[in-house]
Protein backbone atom coordinates (compact mmCIF):
# COMPACT_ATOMS: atom_id res chain seq x y z
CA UNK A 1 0.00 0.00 0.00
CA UNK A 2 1.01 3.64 -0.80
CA UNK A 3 2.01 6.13 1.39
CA UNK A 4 -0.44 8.20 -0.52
CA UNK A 5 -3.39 5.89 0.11
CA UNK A 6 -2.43 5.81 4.09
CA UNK A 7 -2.15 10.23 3.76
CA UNK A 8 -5.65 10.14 1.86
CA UNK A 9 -7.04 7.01 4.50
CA UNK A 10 -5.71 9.87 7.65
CA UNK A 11 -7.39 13.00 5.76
CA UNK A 12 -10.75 11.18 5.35
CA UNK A 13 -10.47 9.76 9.16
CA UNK A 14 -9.70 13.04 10.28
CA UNK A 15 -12.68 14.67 8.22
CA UNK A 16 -15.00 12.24 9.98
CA UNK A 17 -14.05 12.99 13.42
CA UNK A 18 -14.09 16.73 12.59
CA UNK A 19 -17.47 15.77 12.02
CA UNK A 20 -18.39 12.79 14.12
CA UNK A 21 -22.24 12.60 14.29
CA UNK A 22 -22.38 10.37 11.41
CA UNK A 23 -20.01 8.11 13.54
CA UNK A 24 -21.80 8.77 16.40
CA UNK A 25 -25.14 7.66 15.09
CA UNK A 26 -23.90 4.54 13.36
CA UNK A 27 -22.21 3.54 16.71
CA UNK A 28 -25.30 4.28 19.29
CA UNK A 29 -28.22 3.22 17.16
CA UNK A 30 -27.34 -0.95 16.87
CA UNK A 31 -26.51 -0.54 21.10
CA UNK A 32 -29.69 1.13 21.74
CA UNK A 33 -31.15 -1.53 19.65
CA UNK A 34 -29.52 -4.17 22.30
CA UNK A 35 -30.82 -2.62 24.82
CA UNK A 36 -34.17 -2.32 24.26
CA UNK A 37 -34.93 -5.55 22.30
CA UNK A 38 -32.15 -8.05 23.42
CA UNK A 39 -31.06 -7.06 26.78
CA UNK A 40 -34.44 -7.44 28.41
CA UNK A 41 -35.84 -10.32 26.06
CA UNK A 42 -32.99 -12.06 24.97
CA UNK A 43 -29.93 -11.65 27.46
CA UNK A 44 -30.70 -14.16 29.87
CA UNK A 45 -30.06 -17.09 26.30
CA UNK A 46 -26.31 -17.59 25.99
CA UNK A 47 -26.93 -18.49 22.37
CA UNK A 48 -29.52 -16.34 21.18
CA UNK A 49 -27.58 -13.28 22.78
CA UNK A 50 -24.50 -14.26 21.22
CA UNK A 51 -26.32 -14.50 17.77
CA UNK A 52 -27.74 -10.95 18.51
CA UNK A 53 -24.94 -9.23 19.49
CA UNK A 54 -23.49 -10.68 15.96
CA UNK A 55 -26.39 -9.23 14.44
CA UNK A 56 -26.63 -5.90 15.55
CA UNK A 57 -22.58 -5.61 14.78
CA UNK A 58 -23.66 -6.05 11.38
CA UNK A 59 -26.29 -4.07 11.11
CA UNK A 60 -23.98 -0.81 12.29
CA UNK A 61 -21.36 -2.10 9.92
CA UNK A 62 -23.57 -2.23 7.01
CA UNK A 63 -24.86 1.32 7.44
CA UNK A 64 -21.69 3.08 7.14
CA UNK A 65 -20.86 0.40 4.46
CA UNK A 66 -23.91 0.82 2.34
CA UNK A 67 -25.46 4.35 3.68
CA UNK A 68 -21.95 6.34 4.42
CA UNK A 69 -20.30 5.04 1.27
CA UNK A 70 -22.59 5.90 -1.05
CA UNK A 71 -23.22 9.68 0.32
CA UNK A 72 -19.82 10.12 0.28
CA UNK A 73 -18.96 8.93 -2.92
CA UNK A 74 -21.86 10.81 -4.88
CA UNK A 75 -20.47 13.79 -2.51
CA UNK A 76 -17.16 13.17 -3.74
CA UNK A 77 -18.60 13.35 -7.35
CA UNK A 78 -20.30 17.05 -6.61
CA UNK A 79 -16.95 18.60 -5.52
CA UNK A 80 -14.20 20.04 -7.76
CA UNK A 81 -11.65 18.30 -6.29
CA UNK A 82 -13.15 14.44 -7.05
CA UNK A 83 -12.68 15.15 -11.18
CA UNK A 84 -9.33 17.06 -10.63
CA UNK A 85 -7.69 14.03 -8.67
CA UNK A 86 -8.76 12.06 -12.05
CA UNK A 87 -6.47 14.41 -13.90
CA UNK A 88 -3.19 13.88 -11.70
CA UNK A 89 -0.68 11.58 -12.68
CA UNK A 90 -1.44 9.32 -9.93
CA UNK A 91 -4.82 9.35 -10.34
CA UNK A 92 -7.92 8.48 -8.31
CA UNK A 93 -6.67 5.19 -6.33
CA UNK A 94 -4.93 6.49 -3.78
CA UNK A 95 -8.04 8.67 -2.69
CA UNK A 96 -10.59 5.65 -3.78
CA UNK A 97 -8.21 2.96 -1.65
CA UNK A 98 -7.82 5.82 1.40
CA UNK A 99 -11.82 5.81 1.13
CA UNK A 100 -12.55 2.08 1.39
CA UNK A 101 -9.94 1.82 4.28
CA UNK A 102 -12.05 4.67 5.92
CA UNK A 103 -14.91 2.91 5.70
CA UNK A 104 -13.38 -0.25 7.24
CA UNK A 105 -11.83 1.31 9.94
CA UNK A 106 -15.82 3.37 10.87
CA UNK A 107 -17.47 -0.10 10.55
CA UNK A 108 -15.57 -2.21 13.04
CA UNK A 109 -15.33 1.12 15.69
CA UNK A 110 -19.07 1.19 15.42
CA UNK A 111 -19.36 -2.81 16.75
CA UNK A 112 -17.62 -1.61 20.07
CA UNK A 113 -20.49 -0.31 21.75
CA UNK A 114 -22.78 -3.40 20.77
CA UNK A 115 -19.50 -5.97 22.37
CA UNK A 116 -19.46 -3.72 25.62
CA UNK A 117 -23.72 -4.14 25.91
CA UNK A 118 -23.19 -7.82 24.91
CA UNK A 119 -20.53 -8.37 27.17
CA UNK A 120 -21.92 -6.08 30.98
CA UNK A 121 -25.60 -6.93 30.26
CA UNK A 122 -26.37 -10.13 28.77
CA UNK A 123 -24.87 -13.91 28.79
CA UNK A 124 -23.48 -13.55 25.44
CA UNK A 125 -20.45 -15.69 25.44
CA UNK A 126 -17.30 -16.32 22.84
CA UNK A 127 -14.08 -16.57 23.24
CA UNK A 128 -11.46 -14.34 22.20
CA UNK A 129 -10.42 -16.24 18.84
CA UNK A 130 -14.12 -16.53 18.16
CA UNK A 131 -14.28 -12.45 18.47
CA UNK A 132 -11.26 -12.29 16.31
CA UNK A 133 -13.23 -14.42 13.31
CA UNK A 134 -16.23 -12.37 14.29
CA UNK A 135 -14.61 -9.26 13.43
CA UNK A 136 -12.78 -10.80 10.25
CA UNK A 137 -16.26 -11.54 9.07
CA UNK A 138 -17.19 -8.63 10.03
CA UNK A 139 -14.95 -6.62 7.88
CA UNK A 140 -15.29 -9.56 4.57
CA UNK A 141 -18.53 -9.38 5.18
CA UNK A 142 -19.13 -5.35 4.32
CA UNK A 143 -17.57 -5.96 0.96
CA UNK A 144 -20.87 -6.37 -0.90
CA UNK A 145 -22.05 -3.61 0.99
CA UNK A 146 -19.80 -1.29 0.34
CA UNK A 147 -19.97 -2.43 -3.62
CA UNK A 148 -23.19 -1.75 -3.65
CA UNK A 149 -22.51 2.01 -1.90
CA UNK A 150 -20.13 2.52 -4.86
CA UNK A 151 -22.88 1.81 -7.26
CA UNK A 152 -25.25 4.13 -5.63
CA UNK A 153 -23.02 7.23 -5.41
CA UNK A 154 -21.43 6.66 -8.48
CA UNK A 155 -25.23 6.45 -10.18
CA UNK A 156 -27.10 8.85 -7.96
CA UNK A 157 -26.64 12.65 -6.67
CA UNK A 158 -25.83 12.88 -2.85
CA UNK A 159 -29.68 14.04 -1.65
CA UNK A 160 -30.79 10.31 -4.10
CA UNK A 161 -28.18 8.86 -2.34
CA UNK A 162 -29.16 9.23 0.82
CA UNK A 163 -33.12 8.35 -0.12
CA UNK A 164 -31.39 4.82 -2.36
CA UNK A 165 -29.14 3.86 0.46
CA UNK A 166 -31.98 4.39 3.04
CA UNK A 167 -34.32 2.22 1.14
CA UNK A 168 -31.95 -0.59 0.41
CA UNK A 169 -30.82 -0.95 3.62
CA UNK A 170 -33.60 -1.36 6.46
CA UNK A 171 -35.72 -4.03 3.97
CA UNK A 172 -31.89 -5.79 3.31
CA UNK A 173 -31.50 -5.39 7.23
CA UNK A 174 -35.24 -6.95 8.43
CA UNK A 175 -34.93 -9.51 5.28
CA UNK A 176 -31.45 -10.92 6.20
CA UNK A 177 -32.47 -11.24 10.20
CA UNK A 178 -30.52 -8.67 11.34
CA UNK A 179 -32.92 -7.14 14.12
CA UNK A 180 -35.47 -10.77 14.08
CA UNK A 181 -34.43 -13.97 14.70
CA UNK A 182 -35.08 -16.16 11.30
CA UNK A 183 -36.86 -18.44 13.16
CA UNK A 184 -39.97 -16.09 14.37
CA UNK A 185 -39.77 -14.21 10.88
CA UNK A 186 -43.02 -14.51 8.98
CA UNK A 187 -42.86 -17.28 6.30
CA UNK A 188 -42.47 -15.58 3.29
CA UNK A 189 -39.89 -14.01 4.58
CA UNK A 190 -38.11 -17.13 5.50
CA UNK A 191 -38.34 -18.24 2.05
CA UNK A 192 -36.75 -14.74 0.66
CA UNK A 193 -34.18 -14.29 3.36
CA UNK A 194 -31.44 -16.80 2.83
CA UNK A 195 -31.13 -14.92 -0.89
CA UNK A 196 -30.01 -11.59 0.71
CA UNK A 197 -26.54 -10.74 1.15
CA UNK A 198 -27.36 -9.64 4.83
CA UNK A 199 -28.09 -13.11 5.17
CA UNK A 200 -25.16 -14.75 4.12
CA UNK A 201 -23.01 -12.61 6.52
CA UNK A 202 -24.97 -13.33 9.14
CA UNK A 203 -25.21 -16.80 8.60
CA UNK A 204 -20.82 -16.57 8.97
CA UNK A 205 -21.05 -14.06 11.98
CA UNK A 206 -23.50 -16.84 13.68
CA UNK A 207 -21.52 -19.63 12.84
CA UNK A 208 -17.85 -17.89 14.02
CA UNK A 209 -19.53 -16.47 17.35
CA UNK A 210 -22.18 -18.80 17.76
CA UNK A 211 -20.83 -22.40 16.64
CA UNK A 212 -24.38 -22.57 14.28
CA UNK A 213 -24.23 -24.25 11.15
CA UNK A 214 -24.03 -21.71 8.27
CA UNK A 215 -27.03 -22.35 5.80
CA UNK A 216 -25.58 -23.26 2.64
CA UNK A 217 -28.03 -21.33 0.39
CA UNK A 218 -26.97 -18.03 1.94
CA UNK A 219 -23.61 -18.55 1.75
CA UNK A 220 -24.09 -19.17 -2.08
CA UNK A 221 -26.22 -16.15 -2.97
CA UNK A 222 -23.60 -13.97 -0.47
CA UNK A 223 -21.18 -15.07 -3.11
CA UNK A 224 -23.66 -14.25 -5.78
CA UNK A 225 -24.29 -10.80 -4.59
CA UNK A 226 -20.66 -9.85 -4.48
CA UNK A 227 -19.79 -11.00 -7.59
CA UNK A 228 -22.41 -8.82 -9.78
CA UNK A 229 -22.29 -6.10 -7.04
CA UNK A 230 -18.48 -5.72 -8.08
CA UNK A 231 -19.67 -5.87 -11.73
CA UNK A 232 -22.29 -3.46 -11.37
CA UNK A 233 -19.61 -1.24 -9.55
CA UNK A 234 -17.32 -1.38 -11.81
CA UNK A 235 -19.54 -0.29 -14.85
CA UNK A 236 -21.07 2.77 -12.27
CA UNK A 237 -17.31 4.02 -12.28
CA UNK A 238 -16.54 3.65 -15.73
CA UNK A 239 -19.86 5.14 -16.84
CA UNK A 240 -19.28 8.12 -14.19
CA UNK A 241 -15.77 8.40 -15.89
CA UNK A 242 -16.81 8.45 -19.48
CA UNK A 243 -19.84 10.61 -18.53
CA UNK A 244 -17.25 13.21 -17.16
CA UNK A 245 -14.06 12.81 -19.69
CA UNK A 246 -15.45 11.72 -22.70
């Protein structure tokens, strides 16, 4: 890795904390989540708090994945300076690389307030290499996610951003089992949810912290997802780029 892409990775960490209610938000909202739904209904279950506190992990991963990646890109695109970092001779992949690993680093902070609820109030259990996969998982897992951001802002203005990313990700969030457990999930529901990407990570999350057995369809269409997610990317950036240079 560059020593550009780790200056660009410190700017953008350093805008973000300049401006921390975005990081704020993402981190408080999944712990006041486990506090109101799991901590008094579910914390007493070793297994189904475990499986929760996976969960709700995710679910604050996934928003600044899916709903801070995608404002920020289509931001990016609005500004002067996006286009005229296209023009340098190093081009755009030191800022785009400096972005992702911003996005990484805002998605695992944001699972530290859900561990310290999981850990003082309920009987969530794992062991510290089991954390360790969690959080790997954690971080493969908000690849799609953040593909999928890169489509949005590289398609959309920042205000459709915001509306796109919104409406993607609380139906992705309820379908995969993120704030329900699968099991008391309508039926029809059951039948769509193992073909989310939510899902799929969740299914891996449960599995690492929970010692469940992952359900093989999910894990396929997780793969699925990622695969024309990074296609679909792709094509948003080079359409953006011919769009603007053409």
């Amino acid at each position: 890795m560059s020593s550009l892409a780790l200056a660009h990775t410190r700017y953008l960490l350093l805008e973000q904390v300049r401006v921390p209610i975005g990081l704020i938000a993402g981190a408080l909202f999944p712990a006041i989540s486990m506090v109101a739904f799991v901590v008094p209904f579910a914390g007493q279950d070793p297994r189904a708090a475990t499986m929760a506190t996976g969960s709700l992990m995710f679910f604050g991963a996934m928003s600044g994945a899916l709903i801070g990646l995608s404002i920020t890109v289509a931001q990016d695109r609005e500004q002067p300076w996006s286009p005229y970092l296209r023009t340098l001779p190093a081009g755009p992949a030191a800022h785009f690389t400096g972005r992702i690993l911003a996005t990484l680093v805002t998605t695992v902070t944001s699972a530290v307030p859900v561990l310290v609820v999981g850990a003082l109030f309920t009987e969530a259990t794992f062991t510290a290499p089991q954390l360790l996969a969690g959080l790997g998982v954690l971080v493969a897992g908000t690849v799609p996610f953040m593909l999928l951001g890169l489509l949005i802002g590289y398609l959309t203005a920042a205000k459709g951003a915001i509306a796109v990313s919104q409406i993607l990700f609380f139906p992705l969030a309820i379908l995969g089992g993120l704030l329900l457990p699968p099991a008391i999930l309508p039926d029809f529901i059951q039948v769509v949810s193992p073909f989310t990407p939510t899902r799929g990570v969740a299914e891996l999350l449960w599995a690492v912290m929970a010692q469940t057995t992952p359900d093989p369809v999910a894990l396929v269409s997780l793969a699925v997802w990622t695969v024309l997610a990074a296609l679909a990317a792709g094509w948003a950036y080079r359409r953006d780029e011919g769009r603007r240079f053409s």
